[in-house]
Protein backbone atom coordinates (compact mmCIF):
# COMPACT_ATOMS: atom_id res chain seq x y z
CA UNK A 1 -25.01 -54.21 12.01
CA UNK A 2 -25.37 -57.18 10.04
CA UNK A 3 -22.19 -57.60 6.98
CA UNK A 4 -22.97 -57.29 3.84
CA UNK A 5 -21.51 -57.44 0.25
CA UNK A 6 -21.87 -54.80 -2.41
CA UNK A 7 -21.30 -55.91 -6.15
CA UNK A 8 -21.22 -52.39 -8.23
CA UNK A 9 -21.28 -51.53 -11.94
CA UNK A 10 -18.77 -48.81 -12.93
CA UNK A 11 -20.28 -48.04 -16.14
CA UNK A 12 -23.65 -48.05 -14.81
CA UNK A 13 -22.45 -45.66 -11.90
CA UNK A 14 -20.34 -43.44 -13.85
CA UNK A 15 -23.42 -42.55 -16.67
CA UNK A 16 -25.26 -41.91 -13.49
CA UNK A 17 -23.11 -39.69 -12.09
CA UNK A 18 -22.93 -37.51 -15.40
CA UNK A 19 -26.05 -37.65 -15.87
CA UNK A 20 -27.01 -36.34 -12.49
CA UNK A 21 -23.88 -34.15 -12.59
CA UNK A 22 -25.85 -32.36 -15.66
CA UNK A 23 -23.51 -33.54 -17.89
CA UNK A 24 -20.38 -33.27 -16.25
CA UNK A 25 -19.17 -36.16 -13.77
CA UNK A 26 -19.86 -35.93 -10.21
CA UNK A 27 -16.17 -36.95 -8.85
CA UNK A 28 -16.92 -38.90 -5.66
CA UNK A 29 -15.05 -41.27 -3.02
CA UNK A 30 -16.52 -44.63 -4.18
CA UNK A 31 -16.01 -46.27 -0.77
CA UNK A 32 -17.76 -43.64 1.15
CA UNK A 33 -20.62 -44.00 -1.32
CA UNK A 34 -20.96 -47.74 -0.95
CA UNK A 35 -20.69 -47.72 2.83
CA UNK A 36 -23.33 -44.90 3.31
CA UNK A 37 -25.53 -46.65 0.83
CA UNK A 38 -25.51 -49.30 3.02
CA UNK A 39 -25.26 -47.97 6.07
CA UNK A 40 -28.51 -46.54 5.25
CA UNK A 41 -29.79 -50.20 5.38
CA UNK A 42 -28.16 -50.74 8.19
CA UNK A 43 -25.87 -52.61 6.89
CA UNK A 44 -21.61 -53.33 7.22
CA UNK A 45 -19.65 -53.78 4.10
CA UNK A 46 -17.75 -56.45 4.53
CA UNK A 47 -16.41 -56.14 0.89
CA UNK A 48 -16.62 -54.42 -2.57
CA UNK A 49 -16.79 -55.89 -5.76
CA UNK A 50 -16.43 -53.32 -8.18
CA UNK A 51 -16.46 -54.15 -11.90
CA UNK A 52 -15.22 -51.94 -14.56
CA UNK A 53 -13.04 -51.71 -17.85
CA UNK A 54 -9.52 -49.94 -18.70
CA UNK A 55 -9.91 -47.70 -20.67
CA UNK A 56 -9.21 -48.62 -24.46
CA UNK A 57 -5.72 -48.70 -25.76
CA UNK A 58 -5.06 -48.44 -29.54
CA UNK A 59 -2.27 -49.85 -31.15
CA UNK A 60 -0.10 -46.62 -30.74
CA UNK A 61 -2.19 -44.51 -28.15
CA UNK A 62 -2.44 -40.96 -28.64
CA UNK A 63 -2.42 -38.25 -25.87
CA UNK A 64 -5.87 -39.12 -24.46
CA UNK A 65 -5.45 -42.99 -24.63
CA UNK A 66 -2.30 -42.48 -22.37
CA UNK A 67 -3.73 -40.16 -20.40
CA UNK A 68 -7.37 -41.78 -19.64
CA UNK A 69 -4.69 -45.29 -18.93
CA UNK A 70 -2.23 -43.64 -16.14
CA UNK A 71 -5.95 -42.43 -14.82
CA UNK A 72 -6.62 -45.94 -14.58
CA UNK A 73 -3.75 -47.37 -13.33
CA UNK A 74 -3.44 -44.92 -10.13
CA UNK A 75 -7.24 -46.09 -9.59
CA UNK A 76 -6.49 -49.69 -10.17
CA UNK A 77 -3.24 -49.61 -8.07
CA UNK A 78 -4.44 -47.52 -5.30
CA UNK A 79 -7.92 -49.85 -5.19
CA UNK A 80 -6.04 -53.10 -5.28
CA UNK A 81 -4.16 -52.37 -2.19
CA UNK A 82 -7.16 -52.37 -0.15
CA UNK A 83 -8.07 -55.80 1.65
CA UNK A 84 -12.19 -55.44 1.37
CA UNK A 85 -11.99 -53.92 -2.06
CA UNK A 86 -12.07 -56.12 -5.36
CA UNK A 87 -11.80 -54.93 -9.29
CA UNK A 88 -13.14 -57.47 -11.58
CA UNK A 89 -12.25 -56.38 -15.46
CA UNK A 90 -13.51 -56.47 -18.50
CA UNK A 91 -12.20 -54.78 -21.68
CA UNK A 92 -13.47 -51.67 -23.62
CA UNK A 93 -14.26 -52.38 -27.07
CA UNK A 94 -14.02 -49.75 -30.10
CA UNK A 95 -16.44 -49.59 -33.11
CA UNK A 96 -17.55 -47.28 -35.86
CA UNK A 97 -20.90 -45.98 -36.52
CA UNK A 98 -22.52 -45.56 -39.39
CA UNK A 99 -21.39 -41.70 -39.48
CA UNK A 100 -17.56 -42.67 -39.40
CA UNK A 101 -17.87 -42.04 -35.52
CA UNK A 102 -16.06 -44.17 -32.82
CA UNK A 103 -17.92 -45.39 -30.25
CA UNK A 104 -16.76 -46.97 -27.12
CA UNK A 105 -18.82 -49.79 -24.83
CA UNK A 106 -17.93 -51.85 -21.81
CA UNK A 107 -17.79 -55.65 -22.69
CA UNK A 108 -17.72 -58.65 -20.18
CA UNK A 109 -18.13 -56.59 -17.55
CA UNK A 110 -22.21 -57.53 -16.60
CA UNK A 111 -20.72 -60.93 -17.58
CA UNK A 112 -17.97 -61.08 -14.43
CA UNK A 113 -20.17 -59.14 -12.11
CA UNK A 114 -22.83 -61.99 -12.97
CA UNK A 115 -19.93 -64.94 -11.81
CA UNK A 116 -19.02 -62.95 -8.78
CA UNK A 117 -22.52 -62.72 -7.68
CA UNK A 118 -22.91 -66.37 -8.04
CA UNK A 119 -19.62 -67.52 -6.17
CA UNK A 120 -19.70 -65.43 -3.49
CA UNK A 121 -21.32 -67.98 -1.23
CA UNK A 122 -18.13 -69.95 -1.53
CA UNK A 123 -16.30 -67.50 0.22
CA UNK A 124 -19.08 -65.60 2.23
CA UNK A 125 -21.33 -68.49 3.71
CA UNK A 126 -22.83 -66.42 6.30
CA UNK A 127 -23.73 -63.42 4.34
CA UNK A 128 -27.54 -63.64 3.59
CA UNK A 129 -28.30 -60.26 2.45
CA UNK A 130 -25.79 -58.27 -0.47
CA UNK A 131 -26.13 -54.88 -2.22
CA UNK A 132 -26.24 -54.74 -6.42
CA UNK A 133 -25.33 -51.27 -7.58
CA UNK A 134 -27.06 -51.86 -11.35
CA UNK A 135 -29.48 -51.05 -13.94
CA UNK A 136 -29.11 -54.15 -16.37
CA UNK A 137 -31.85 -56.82 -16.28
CA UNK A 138 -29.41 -59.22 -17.59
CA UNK A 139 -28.86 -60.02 -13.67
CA UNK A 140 -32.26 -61.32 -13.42
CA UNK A 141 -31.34 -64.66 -13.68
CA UNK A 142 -28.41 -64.75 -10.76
CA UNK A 143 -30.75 -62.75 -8.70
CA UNK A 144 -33.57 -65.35 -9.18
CA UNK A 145 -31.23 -67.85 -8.08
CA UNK A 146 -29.68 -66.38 -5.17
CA UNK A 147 -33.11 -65.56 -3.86
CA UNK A 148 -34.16 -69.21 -4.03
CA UNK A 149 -30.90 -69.79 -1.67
CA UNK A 150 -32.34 -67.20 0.79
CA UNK A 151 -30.25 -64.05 -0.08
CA UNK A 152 -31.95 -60.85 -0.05
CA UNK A 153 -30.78 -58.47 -2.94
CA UNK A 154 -31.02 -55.00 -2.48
CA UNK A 155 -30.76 -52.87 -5.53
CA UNK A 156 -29.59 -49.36 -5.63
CA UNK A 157 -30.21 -47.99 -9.05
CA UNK A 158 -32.10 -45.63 -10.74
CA UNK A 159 -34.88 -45.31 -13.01
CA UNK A 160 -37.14 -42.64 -14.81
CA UNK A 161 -40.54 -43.97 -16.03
CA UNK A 162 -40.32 -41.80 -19.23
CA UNK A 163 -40.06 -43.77 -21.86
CA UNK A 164 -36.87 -43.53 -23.99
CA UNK A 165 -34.91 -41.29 -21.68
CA UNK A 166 -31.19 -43.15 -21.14
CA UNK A 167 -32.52 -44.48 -17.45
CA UNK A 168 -36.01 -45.73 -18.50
CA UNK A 169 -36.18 -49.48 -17.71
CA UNK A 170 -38.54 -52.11 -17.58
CA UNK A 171 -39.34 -53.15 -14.11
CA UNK A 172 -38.74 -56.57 -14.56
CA UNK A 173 -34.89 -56.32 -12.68
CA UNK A 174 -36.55 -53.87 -9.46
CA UNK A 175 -39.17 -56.56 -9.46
CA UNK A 176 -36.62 -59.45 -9.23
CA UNK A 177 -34.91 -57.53 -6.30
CA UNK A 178 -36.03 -58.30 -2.71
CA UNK A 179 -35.43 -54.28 -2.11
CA UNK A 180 -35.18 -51.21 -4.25
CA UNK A 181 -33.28 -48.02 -3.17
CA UNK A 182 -33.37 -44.97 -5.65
CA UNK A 183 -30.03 -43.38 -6.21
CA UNK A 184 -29.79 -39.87 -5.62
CA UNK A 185 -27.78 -36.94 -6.54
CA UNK A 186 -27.67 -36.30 -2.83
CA UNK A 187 -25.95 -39.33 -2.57
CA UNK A 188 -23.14 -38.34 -4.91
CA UNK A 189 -22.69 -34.99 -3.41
CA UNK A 190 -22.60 -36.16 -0.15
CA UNK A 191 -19.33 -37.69 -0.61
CA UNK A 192 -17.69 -35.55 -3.22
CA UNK A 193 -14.45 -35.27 -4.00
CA UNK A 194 -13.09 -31.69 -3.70
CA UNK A 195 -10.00 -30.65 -5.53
């Protein structure tokens, strides 16, 4: 099997996992779903690059704060033991609506997953072909320029072509992509985690 690398968004991943889950998250070993993603390629995974957020701390957290950061830090600490496993970070940022209403969105995280996927080469000279676990078209760019380097990009995402559903997108990132693999909720369940 020839190696490969797999660069995955979190936040991406996690919607999709609700959404699939019919509103309630699909808990699932993220390894084993990244390795039989692309062993279904026939591919190795030589390593993970898996970018994400803590979750947001206030000044003085309340009960769920704490709770949704000790979540985190058993991930991040049991993750950042592994050799072939990376976390790259960004930071959770708070805002109000118009309504009075928090709201909570991932920032600099399609920002670091963008500088991983164009440094890799560095490190991984002989790897010519790498997964992207994504929905954003913001990685059209780094995708357009690995492919003129002679990497093929694989993307595992998903899409619906209704308009305005929250997985609607243009085609303009599958199009960029040497290879497009629909996620599934197969592929979830598959390698669930059972309490």
């Amino acid at each position: 099997m020839e190696d490969t690398l797999v660069f995955v968004d979190e936040g991406f991943l996690s919607r999709l996992s609700k959404y699939l889950g019919e509103g309630s998250y699909i808990k699932f070993d993220k390894i084993k779903f990244v390795k039989e993603i692309a062993k279904n390629q026939g591919l190795f995974v030589k390593h993970i690059f898996y970018a994400t957020a803590p979750p947001f701390q206030s000044g003085n957290p309340n009960e769920d704060e704490r709770r949704r950061k000790e979540g985190y830090d058993k991930f991040k600490n049991h993750f950042s033991n592994l050799k072939d496993f990376t976390i790259l970070e960004g930071r959770v940022q708070r805002t109000k609506n118009h309504q009075g209403i928090f709201q909570y969105r991932q920032k600099g995280v399609d920002t670091i997953l963008t500088m991983a996927l164009s440094s890799f080469l560095v490190d991984y000279p002989s790897i010519k072909k790498i997964i992207l676990i994504a929905c954003d078209s913001d990685f059209v760019p780094v995708i357009t320029m690995l492919k003129q380097r002679g990497i093929t990009i694989v993307l595992a995402s998903y899409y619906e072509r209704r308009r305005n559903t929250e997985f609607s997108r243009s085609n303009h990132l599958i199009v960029a992509c040497s290879e497009h693999i629909q996620i599934k909720k197969e592929d979830f369940l598959k390698v669930r985690l059972i309490k």
